[in-house]
Protein backbone atom coordinates (compact mmCIF):
# COMPACT_ATOMS: atom_id res chain seq x y z
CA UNK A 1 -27.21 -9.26 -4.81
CA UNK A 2 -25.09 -12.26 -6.33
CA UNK A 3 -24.63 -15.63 -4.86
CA UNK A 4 -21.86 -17.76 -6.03
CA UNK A 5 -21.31 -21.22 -4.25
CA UNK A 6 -18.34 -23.24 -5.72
CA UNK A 7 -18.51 -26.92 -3.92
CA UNK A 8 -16.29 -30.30 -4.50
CA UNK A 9 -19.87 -32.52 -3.36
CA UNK A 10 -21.77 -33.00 -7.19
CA UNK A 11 -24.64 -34.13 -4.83
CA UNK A 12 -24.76 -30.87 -3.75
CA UNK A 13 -24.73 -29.07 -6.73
CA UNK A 14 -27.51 -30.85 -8.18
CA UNK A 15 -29.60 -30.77 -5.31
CA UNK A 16 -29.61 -26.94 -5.22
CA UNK A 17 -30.04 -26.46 -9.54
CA UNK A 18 -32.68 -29.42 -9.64
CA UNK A 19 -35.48 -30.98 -7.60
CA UNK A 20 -33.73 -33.94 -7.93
CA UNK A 21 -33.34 -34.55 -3.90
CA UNK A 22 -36.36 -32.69 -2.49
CA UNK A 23 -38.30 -36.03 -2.24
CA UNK A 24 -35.46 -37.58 -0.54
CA UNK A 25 -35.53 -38.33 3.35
CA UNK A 26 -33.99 -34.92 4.43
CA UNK A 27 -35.17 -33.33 0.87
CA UNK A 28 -36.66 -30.28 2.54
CA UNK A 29 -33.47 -28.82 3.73
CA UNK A 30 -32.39 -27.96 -0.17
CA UNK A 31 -36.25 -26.85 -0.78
CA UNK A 32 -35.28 -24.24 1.96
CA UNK A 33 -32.01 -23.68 1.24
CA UNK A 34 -32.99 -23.20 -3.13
CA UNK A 35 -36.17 -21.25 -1.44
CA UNK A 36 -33.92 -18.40 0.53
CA UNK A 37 -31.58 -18.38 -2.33
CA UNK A 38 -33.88 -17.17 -4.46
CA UNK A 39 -35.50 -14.66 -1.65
CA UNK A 40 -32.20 -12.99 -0.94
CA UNK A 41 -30.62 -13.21 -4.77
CA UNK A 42 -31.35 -11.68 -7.69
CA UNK A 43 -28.39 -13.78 -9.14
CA UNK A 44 -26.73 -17.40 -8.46
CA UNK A 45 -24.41 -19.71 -9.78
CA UNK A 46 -23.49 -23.04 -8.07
CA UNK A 47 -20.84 -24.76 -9.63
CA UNK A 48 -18.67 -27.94 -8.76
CA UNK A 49 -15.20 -27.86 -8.23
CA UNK A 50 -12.97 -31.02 -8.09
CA UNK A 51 -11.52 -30.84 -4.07
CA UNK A 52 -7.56 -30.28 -5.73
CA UNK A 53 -9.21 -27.28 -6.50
CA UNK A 54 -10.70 -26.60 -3.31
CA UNK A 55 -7.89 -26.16 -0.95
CA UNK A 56 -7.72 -23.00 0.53
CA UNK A 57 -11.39 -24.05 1.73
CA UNK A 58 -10.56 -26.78 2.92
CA UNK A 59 -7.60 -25.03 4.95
CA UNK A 60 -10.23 -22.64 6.19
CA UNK A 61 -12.90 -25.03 7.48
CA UNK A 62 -9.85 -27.03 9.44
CA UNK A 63 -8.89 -23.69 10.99
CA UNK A 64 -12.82 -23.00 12.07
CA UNK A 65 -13.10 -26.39 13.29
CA UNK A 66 -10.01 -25.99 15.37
CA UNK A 67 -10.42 -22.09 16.43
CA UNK A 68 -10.23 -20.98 19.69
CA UNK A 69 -14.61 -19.78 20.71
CA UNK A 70 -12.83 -16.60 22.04
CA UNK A 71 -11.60 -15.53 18.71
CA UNK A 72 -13.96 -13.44 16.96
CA UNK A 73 -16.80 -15.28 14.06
CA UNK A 74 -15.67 -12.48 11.09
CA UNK A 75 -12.75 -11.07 10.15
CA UNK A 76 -12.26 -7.80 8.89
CA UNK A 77 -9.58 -5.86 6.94
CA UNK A 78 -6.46 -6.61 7.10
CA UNK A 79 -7.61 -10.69 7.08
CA UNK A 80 -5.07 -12.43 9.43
CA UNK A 81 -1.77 -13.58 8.08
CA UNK A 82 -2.51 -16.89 7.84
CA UNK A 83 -5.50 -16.60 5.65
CA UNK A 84 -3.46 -14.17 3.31
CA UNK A 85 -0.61 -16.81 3.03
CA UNK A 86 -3.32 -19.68 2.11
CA UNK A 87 -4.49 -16.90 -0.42
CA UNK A 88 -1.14 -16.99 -2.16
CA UNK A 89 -0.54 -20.27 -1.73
CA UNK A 90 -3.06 -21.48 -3.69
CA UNK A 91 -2.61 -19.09 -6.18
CA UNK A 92 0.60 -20.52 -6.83
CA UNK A 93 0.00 -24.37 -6.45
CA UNK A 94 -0.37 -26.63 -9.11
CA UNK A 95 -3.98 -28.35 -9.73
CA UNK A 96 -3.79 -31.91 -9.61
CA UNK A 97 -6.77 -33.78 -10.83
């Protein structure tokens, strides 16, 4: 199975591809996280993206922070409108850097 993990936090990034951070006071939370990464995937790329580019996750995190409790964790097919008009939107929007 694949893993890709796109992310506007370079800390992050480099954390997870280097041992740059495991020494570092809460260091052993990217030791576990690079350890069951590489348990569960046979493939992974973690790559940085600057936050312009990172809107429609953005969108989504506000709308989990927000969410009622009652509404159900995962969506399944068809996604709610919402999340297909984010989906288009930023397809269409410029980036701005």
């Amino acid at each position: 199975m694949n893993f890709i993990l796109d992310t506007d936090s370079q800390i992050l990034v480099e954390a997870l591809k280097t041992d740059a951070y495991d020494r570092a006071q809460d260091g052993m939370l990217f030791q576990e996280a690079k350890y069951i990464m590489a348990m569960n995937f046979s493939s992974m790329v973690i790559a940085f993206l600057p936050r312009s580019c990172n809107s429609l996750a953005h969108d989504l995190a506000q709308f989990g922070r927000n969410r009622d409790p009652d509404d159900p964790d995962i969506w399944e097919h068809p996604l709610p409108n919402f999340v297909n008009v984010l989906v288009v939107r930023g397809r269409i929007e410029p980036v701005v850097e």
